[in-house]
Protein backbone atom coordinates (compact mmCIF):
# COMPACT_ATOMS: atom_id res chain seq x y z
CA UNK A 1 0.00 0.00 0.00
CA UNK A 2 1.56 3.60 -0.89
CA UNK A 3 1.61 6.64 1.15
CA UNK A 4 -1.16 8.00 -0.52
CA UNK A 5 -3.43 5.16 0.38
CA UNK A 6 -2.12 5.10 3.53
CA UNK A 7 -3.06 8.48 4.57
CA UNK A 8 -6.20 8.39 3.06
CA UNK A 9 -7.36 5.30 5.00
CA UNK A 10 -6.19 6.79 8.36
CA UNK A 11 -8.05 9.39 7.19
CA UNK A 12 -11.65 8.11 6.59
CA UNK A 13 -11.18 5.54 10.05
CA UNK A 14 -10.35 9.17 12.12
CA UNK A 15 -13.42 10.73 10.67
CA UNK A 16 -15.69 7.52 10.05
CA UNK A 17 -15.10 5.51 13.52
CA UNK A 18 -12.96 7.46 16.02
CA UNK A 19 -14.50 10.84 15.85
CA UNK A 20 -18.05 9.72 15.86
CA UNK A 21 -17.01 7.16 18.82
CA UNK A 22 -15.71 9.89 21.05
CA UNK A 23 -18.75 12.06 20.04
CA UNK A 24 -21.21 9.59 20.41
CA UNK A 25 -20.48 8.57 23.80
CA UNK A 26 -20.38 12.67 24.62
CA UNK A 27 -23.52 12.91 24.66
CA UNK A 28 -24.61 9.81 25.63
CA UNK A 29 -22.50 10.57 28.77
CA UNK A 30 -24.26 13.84 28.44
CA UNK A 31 -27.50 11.99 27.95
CA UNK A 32 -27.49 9.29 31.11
CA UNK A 33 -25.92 12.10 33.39
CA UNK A 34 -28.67 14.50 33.11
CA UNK A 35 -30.98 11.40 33.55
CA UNK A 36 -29.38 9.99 36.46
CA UNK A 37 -29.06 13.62 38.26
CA UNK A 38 -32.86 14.06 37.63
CA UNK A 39 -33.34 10.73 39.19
CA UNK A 40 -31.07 11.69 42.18
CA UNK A 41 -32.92 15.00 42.19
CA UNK A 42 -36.29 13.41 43.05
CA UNK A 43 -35.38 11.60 45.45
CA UNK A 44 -33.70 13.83 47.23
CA UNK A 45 -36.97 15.50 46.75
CA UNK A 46 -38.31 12.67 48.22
CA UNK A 47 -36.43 12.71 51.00
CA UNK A 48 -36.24 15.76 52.16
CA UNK A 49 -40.22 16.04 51.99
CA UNK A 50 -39.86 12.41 54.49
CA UNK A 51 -37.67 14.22 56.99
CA UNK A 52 -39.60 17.32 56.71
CA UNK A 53 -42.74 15.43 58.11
CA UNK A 54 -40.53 13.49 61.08
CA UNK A 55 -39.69 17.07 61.93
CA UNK A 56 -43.14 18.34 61.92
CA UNK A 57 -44.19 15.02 63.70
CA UNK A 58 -41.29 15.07 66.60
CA UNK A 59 -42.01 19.01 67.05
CA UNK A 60 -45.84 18.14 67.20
CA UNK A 61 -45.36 15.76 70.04
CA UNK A 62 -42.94 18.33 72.01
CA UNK A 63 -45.47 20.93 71.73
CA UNK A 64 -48.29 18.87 72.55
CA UNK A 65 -46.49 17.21 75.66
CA UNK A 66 -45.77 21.34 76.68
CA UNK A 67 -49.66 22.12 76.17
CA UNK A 68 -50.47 19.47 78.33
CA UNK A 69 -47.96 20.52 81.19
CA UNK A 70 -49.15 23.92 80.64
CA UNK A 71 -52.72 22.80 82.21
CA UNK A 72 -51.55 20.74 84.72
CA UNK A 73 -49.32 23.62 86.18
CA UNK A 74 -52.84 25.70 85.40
CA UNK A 75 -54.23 23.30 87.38
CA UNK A 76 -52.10 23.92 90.82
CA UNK A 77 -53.30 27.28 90.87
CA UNK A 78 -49.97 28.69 91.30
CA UNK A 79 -48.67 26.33 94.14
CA UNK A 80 -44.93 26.67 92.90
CA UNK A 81 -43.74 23.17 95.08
CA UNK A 82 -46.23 21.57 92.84
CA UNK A 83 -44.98 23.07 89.69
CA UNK A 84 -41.89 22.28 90.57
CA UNK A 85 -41.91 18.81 91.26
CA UNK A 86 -44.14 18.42 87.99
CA UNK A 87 -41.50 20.04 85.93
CA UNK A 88 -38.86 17.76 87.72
CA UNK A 89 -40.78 15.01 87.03
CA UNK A 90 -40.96 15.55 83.58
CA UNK A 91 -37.67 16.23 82.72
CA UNK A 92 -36.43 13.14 84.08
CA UNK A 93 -38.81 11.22 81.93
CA UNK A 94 -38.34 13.00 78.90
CA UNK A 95 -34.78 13.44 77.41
CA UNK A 96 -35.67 15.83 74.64
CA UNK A 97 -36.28 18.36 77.34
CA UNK A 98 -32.86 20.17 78.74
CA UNK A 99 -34.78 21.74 81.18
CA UNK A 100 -38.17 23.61 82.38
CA UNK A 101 -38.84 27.30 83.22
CA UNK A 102 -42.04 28.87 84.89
CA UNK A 103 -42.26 32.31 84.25
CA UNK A 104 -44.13 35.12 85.90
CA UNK A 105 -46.03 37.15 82.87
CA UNK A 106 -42.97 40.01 83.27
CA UNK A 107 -39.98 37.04 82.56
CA UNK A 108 -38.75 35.93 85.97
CA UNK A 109 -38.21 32.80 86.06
CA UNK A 110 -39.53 31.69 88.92
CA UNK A 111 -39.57 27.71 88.76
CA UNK A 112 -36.30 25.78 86.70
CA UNK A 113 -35.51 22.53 86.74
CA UNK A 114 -31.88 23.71 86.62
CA UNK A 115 -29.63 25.47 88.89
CA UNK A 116 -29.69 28.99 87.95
CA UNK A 117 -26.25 30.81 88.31
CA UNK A 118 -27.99 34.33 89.00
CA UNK A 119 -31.56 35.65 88.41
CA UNK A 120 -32.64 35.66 84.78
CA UNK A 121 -35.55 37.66 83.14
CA UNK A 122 -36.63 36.54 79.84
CA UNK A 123 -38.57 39.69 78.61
CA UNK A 124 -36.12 39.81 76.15
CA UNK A 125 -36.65 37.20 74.26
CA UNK A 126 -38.28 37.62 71.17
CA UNK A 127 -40.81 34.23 71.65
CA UNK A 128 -41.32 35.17 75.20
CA UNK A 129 -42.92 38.26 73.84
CA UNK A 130 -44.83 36.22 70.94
CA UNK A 131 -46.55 34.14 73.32
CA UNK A 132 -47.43 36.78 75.34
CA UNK A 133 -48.93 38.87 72.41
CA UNK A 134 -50.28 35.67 70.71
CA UNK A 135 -51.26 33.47 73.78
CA UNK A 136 -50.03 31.42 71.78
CA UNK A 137 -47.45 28.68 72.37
CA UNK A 138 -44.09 30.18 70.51
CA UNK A 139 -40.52 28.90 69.04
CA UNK A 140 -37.49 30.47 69.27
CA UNK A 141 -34.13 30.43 67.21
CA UNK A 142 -32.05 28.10 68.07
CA UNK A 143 -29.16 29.57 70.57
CA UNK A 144 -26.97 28.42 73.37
CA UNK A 145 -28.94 27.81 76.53
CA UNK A 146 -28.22 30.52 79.49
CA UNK A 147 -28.35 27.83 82.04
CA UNK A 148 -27.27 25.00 80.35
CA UNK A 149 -24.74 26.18 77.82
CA UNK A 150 -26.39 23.68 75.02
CA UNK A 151 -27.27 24.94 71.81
CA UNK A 152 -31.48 24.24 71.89
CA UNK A 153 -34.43 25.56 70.48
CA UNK A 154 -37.33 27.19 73.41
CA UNK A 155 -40.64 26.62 73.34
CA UNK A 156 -43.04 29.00 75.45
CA UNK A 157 -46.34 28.11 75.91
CA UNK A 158 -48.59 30.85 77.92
CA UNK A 159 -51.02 29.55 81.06
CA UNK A 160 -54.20 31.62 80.24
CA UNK A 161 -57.09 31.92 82.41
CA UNK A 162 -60.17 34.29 81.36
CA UNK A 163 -57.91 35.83 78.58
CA UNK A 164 -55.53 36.58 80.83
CA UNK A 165 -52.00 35.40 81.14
CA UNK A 166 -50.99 33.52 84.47
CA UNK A 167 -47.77 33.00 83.62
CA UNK A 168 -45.93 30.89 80.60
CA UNK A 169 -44.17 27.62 80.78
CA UNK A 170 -41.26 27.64 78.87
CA UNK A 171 -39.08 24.02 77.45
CA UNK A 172 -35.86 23.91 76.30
CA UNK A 173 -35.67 21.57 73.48
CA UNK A 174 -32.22 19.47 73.01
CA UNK A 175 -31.15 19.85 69.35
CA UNK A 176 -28.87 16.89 69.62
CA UNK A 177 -31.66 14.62 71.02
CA UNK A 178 -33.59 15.71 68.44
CA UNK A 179 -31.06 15.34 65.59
CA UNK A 180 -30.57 11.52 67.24
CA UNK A 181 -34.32 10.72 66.82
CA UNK A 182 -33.76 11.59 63.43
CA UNK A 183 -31.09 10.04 62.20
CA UNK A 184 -32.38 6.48 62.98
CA UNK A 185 -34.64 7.10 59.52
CA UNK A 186 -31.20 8.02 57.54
CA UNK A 187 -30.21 6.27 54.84
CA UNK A 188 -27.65 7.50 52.28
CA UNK A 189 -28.81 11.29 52.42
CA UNK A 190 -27.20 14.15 54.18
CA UNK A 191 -29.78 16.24 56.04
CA UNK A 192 -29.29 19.99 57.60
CA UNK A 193 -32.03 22.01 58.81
CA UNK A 194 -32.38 25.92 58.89
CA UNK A 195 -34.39 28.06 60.95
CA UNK A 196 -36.19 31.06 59.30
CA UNK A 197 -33.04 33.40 60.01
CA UNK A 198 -31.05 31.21 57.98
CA UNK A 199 -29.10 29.77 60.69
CA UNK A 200 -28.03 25.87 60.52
CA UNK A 201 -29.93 23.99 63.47
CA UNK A 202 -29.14 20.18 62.43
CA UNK A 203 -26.70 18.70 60.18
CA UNK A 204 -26.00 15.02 60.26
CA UNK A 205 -25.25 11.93 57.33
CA UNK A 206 -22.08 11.19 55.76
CA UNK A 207 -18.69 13.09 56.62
CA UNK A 208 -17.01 12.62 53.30
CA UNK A 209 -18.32 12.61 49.70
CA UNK A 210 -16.64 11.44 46.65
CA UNK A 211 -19.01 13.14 43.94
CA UNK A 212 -20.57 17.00 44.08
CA UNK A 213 -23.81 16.55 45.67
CA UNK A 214 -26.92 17.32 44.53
CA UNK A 215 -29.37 19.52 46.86
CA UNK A 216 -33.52 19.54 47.55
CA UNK A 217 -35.41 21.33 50.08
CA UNK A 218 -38.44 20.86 51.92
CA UNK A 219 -40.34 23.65 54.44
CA UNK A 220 -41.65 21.86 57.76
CA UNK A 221 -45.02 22.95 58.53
CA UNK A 222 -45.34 23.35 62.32
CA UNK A 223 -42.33 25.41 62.48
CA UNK A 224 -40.71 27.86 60.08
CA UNK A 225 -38.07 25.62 59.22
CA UNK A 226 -36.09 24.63 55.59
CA UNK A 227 -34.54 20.50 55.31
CA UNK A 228 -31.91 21.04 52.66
CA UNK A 229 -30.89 17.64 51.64
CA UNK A 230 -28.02 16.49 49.79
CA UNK A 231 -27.29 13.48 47.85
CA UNK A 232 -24.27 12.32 46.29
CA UNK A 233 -23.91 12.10 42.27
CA UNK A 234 -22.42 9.70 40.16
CA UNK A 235 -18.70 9.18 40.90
CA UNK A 236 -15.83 8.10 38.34
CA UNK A 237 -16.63 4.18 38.41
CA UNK A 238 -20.45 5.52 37.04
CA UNK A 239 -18.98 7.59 34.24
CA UNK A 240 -16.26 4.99 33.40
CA UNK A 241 -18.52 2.16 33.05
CA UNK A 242 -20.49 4.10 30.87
CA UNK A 243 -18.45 5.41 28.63
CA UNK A 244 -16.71 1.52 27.77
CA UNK A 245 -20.37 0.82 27.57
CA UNK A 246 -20.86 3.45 25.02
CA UNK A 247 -17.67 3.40 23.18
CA UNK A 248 -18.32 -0.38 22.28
CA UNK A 249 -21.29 0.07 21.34
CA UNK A 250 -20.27 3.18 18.64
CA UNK A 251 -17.28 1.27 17.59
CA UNK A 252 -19.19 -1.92 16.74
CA UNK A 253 -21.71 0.49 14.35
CA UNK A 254 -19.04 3.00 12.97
CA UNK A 255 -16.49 -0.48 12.41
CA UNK A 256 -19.65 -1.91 10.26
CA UNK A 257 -20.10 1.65 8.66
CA UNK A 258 -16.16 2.17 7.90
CA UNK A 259 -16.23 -1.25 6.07
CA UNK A 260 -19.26 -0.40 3.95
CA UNK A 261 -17.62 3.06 3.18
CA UNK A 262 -14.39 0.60 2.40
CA UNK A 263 -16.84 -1.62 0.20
CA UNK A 264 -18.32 0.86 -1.69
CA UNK A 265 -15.20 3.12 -2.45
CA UNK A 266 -13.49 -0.30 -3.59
CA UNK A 267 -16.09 -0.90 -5.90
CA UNK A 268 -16.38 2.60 -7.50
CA UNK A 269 -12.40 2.11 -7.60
CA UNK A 270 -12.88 -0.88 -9.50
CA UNK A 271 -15.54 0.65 -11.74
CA UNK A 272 -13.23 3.46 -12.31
CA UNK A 273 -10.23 0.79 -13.19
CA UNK A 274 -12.76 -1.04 -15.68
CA UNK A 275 -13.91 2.51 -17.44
CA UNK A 276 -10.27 3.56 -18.05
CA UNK A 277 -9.39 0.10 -18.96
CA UNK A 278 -12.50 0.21 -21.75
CA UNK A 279 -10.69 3.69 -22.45
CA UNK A 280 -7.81 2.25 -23.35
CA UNK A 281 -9.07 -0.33 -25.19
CA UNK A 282 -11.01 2.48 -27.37
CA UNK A 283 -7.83 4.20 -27.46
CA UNK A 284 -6.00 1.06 -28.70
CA UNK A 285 -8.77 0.27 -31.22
CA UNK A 286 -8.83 3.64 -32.71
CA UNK A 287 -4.91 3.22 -33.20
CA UNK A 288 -5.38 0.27 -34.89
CA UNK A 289 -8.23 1.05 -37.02
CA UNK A 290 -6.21 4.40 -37.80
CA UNK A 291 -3.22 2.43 -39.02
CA UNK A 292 -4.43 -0.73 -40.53
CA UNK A 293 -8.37 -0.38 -41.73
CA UNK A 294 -7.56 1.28 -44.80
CA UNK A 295 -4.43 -0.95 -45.79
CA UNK A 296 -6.96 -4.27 -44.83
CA UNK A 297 -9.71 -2.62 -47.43
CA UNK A 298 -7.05 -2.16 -50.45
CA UNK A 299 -5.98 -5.82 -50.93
CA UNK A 300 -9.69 -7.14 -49.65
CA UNK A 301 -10.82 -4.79 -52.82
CA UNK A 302 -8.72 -6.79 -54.87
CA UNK A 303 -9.18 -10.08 -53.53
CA UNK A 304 -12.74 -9.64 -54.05
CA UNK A 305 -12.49 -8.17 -57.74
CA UNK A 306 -10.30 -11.45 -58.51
CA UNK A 307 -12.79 -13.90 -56.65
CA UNK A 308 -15.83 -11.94 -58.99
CA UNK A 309 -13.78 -12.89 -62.18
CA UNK A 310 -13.15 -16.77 -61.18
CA UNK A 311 -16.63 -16.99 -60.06
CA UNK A 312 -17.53 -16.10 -63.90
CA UNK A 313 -15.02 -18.31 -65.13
CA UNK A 314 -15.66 -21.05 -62.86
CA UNK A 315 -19.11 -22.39 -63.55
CA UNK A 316 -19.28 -25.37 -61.17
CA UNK A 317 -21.50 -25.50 -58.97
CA UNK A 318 -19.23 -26.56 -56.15
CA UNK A 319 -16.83 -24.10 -57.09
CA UNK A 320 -19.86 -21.61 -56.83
CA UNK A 321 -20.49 -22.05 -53.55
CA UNK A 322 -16.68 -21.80 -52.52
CA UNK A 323 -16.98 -18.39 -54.26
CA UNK A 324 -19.80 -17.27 -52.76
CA UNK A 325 -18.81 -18.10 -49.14
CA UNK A 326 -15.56 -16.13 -49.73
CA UNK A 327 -17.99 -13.28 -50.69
CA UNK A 328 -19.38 -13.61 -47.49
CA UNK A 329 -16.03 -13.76 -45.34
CA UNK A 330 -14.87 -10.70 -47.71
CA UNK A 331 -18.34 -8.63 -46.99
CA UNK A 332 -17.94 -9.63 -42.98
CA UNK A 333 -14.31 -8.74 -42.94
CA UNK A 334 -15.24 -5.06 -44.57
CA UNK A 335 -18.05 -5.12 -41.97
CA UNK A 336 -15.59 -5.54 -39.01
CA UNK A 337 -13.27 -3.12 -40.62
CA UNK A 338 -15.96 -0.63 -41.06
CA UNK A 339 -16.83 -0.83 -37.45
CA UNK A 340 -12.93 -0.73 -35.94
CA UNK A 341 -13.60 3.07 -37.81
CA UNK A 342 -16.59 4.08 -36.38
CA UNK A 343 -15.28 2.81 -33.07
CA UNK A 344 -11.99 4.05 -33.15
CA UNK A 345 -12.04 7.49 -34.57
CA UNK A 346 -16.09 8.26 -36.33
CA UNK A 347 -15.47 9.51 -39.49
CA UNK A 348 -16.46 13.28 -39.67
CA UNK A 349 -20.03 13.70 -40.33
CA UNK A 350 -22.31 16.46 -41.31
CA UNK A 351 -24.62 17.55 -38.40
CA UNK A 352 -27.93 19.19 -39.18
CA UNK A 353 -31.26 19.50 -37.43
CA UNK A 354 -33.45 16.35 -38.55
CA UNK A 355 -36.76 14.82 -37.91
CA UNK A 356 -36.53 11.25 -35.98
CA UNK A 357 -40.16 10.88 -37.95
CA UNK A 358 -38.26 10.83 -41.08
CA UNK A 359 -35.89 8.74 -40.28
CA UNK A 360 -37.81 6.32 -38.95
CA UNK A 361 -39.99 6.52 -42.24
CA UNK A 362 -37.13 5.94 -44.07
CA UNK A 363 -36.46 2.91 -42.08
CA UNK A 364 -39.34 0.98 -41.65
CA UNK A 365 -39.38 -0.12 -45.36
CA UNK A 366 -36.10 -1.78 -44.34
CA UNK A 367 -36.64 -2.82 -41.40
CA UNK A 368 -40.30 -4.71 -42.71
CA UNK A 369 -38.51 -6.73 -44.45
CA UNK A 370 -36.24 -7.84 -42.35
CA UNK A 371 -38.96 -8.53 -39.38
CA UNK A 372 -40.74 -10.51 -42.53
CA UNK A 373 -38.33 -13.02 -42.49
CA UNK A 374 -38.07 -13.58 -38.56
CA UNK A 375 -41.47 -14.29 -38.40
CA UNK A 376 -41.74 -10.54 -36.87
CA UNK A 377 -44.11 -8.35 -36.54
CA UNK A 378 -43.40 -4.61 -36.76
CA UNK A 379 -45.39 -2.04 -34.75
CA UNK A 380 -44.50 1.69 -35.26
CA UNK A 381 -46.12 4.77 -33.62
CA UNK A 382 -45.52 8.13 -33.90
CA UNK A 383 -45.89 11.39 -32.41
CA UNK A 384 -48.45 14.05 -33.69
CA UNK A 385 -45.73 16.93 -33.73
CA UNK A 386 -42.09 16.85 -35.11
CA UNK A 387 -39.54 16.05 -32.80
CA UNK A 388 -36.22 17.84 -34.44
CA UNK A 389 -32.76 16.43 -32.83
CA UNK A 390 -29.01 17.45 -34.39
CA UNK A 391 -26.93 14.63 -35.58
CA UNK A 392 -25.79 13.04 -38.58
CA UNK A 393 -28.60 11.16 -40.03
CA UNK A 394 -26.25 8.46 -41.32
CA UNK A 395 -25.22 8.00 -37.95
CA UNK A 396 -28.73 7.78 -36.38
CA UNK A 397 -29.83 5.33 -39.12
CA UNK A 398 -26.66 2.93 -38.48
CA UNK A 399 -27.97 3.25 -34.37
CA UNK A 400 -31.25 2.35 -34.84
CA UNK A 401 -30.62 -0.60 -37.66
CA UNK A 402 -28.23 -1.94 -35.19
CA UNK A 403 -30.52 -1.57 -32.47
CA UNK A 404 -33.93 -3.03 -34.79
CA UNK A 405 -30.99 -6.17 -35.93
CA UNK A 406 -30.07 -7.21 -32.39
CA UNK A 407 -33.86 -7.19 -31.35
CA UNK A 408 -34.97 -9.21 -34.72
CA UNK A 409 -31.96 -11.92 -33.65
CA UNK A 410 -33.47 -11.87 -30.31
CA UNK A 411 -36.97 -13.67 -31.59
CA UNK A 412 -35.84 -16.54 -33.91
CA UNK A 413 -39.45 -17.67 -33.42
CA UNK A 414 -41.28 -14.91 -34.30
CA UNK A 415 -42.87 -12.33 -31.40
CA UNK A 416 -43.42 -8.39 -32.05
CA UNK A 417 -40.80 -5.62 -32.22
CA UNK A 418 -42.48 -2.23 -31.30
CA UNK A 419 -40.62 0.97 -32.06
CA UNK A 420 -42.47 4.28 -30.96
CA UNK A 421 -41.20 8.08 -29.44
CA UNK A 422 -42.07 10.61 -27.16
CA UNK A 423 -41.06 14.17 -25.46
CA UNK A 424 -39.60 14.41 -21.97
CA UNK A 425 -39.17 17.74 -21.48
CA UNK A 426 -36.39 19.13 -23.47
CA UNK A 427 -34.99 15.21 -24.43
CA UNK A 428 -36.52 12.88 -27.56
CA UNK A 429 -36.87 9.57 -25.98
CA UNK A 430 -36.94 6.56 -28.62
CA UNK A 431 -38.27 3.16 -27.36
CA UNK A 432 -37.05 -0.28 -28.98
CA UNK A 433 -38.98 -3.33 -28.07
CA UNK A 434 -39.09 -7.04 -28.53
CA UNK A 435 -40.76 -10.04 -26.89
CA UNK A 436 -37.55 -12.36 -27.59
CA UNK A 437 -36.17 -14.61 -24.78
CA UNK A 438 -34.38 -10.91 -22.72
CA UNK A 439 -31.02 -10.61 -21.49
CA UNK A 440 -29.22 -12.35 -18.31
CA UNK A 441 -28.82 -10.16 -15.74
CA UNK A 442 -24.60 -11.31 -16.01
CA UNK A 443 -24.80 -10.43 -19.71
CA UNK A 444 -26.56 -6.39 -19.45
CA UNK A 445 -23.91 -5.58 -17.06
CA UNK A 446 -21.33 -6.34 -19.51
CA UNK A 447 -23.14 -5.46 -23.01
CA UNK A 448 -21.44 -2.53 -23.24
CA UNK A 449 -17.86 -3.53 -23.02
CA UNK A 450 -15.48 -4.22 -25.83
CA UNK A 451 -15.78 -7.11 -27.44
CA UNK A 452 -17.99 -8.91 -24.97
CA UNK A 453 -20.64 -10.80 -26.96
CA UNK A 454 -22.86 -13.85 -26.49
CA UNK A 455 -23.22 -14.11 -30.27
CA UNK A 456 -21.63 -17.15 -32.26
CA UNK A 457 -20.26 -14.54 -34.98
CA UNK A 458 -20.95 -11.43 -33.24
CA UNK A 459 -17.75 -8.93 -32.36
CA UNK A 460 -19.11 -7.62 -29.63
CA UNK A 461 -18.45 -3.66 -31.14
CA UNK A 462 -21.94 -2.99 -32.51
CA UNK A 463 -23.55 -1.44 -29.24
CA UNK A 464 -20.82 0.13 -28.08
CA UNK A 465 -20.71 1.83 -31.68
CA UNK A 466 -24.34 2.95 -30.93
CA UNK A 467 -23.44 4.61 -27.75
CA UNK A 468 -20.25 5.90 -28.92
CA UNK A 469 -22.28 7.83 -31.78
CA UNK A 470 -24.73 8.47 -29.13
CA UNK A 471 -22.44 10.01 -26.83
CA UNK A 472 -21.32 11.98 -29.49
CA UNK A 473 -24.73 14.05 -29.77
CA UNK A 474 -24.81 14.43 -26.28
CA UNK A 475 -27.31 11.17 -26.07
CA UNK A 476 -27.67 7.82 -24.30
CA UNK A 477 -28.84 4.60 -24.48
CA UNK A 478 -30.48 2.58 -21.29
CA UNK A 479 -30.95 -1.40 -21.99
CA UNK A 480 -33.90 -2.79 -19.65
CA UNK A 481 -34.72 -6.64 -19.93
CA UNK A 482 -36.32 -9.30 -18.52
CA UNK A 483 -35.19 -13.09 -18.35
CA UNK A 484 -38.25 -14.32 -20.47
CA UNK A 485 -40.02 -11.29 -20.97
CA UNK A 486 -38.27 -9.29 -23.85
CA UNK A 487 -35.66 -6.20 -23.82
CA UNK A 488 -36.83 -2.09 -24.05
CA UNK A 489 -34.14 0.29 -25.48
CA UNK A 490 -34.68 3.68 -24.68
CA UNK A 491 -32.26 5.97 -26.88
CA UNK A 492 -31.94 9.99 -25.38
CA UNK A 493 -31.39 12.80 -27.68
CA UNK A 494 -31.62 16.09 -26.59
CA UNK A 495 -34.14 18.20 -28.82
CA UNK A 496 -32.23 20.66 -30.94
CA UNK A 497 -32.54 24.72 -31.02
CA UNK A 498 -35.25 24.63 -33.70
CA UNK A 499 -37.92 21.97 -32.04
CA UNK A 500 -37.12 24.16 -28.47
CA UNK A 501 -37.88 27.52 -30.61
């Protein structure tokens, strides 16, 4: 293999297999990535809408068990030992509690379940004040504890009797308690929950993650608080599976499509090779013909003068039918000859605009006859207008004789050879048909090359005379046929200046 070929295979496997591999599985990448992280992205939907409810459901309880230690302490009707041992109680039963606080209505405490290091007023507090305004039970940020030091979230629920406030009863809730009950639902997910300030109450799941993660959120509905979940995506392992996956799978198809791309440039290459071979074989034929037909027609003159003069000399009838197949050898040899001229080099012709009608009519006379003795029977047809093309009319007349000869030869036991015409736009289509035996499908794709012929005697020049004349008025001839159902010729001339006047 040269250079040349070298480079220009390298070149059609870079742009036929490896660059639409490595495209390909792009966007397939491309593809499964956007629909795994939509996948990952609902569930971490999913998930953070789960956690969202055990919030609101661990927050409802709290509140609820607060409500319901808010009327017992209602109940006591302010006797603070009571209140107190209630509260202490509680908080030894109940671990998500840090501690309890009764409050007079002005934020004393005056009850805790834990030592206090000094008095402490909680009128500052923002919820203090909300459940005071609201008499409603309130939630605070979450902060650091002033008597415990732990970072918890406050609930203050308000002790109302007749619309007016008694005092409120105030539980500090243990974030870390809260993140354990939590965390026994966790599965792969990350969770953190905000408060409505933005600050980070809860964060618990994995320490370390190999692949960006991918985020949801979910508000909690009992209190004003966002769970941000995260999930990891795919990691290397995911994106190198799939891309082997993918590049196998594009190699396999662009490998199948480089070696029909081979196929098919092979075979135009070898339909090139076989034109320029036929080119050279025209080439070397119209050498030939240049150099030898005319010194093959000077002593065949001769030889058939002398073999006229014997044969009048020579009576016998034995002797007359020697003569008269030497007539016949003589008359093909000057055939042949006359052929190896047209093929070679046509002889210059005069070109004028003529009517394919008249032609024709000038034919059919001949060509009856002929058809008379296969058995045939001729069919013509017309069309109603002229139909002018520009050639030599000795030229169109040798086409169509050869054609008409081939297609009489064709039906040795008689049949029907049709010849009509018609206009295709700016073309004059002629249509040659017989109902003989049709062509192998092995034989039309080679009826046009150089002495191919299936014929006993035949030279196998005469149709590619026809198209070489054809070719030289800018025509063609198409060959359709049929194993058993007869042959159409359709010869192309383009209409001349005159008929598209």
């Amino acid at each position: 293999m040269t250079k040349h070929k070298w480079i220009t295979h390298i070149f059609f496997y870079l742009f036929i297999v490896i660059i639409p591999s490595l495209l390909f599985c792009f966007f397939y990448i491309q593809y499964k990535s956007d629909q795994e992280t939509e996948k990952i992205q609902q569930e971490a939907q999913r998930y953070a809408g789960f956690h969202a409810m055990n919030i609101d459901s661990f927050i409802g309880e709290t509140i609820g068990r607060l409500e319901t230690m808010a009327m017992m302490v209602q109940l006591q009707q302010g006797d603070l030992a009571h209140i107190g041992y209630l509260l202490d109680q509680t908080k030894m039963k109940d671990a998500r509690f840090s501690g309890f606080y009764w409050t007079h209505p002005k934020g004393d405490i005056l009850i805790s379940t834990n030592p206090l290091p000094q008095n402490i007023n909680l009128k500052d507090r923002d919820y203090f004040q909300e459940a005071l305004k609201t008499q409603q039970t309130a939630i605070s940020h979450a902060h650091l504890g002033r008597v415990t030091g732990r970072f918890i979230v406050s609930i203050a629920t308000p002790v109302v009797h007749k619309d007016h406030v008694l005092g409120v009863l105030i539980g500090s809730v243990r974030l870390d308690v809260m993140q354990e009950f939590l965390s026994r639902s966790l599965d792969q997910e990350d969770v953190l929950v905000y408060d409505r300030s933005g600050q980070q109450l809860i964060e618990w799941g994995r320490e370390k993650r190999e692949a960006t993660p991918i985020l949801a959120t979910a508000a909690t509905g009992r209190v004003p608080w966002e769970v941000a979940i995260r999930l990891p995506s795919k990691d290397e392992k995911w994106f190198l599976h799939n891309f082997i996956l993918a590049l196998v799978i594009s190699l396999v198809f662009t490998h199948i499509l480089f070696i029909l791309v081979q196929y098919d440039r092979l075979r135009r290459r070898l339909k090139l090779e076989q034109l320029q071979n036929d080119a050279q074989k025209m080439e070397l034929i119209g050498s030939l013909a240049a150099s030898t037909a005319h010194e093959i027609r000077n002593p065949l003159t001769g030889i058939k003068g002398l073999t006229t003069l014997l044969s009048e000399r020579h009576k016998n009838e034995q002797d007359q039918f020697y003569f008269s197949v030497i007539q016949q050898e003589i008359d093909r040899i000057n055939t042949i000859v006359s052929e190896f001229l047209v093929l070679g080099k046509p002889t210059v012709q005069v070109t004028k605009d003529i009517n394919i009608s008249d032609v024709l009519g000038e034919l059919v006379p001949i060509m009856e006859s002929e058809a008379h003795l296969f058995n045939v029977e001729l069919s013509y047809t017309s069309t109603p207008a002229p139909l002018w093309v520009r050639c030599s009319k000795d030229h169109l007349k040798q086409v169509i004789l050869n054609i008409a000869k081939n297609a009489l030869e064709a039906m040795p036991n008689g049949g029907t050879l049709s010849i009509g015409m018609n206009q295709v736009k700016d073309q004059c289509i002629l249509v040659i048909t017989d109902t003989g035996d049709g062509i192998p499908e092995d034989v039309l794709k080679k009826i046009f090359h150089p002495f191919f012929t299936s014929k006993k005697h035949g030279t196998g020049l005469g149709l590619v005379i026809c198209k070489r004349i054809l070719e030289m008025y800018n025509g063609s001839i198409t060959i359709h046929s049929t194993r058993g159902q007869g042959t159409k010729v359709e010869i192309t001339l383009p209409l001349s200046s005159e008929q598209n006047s």
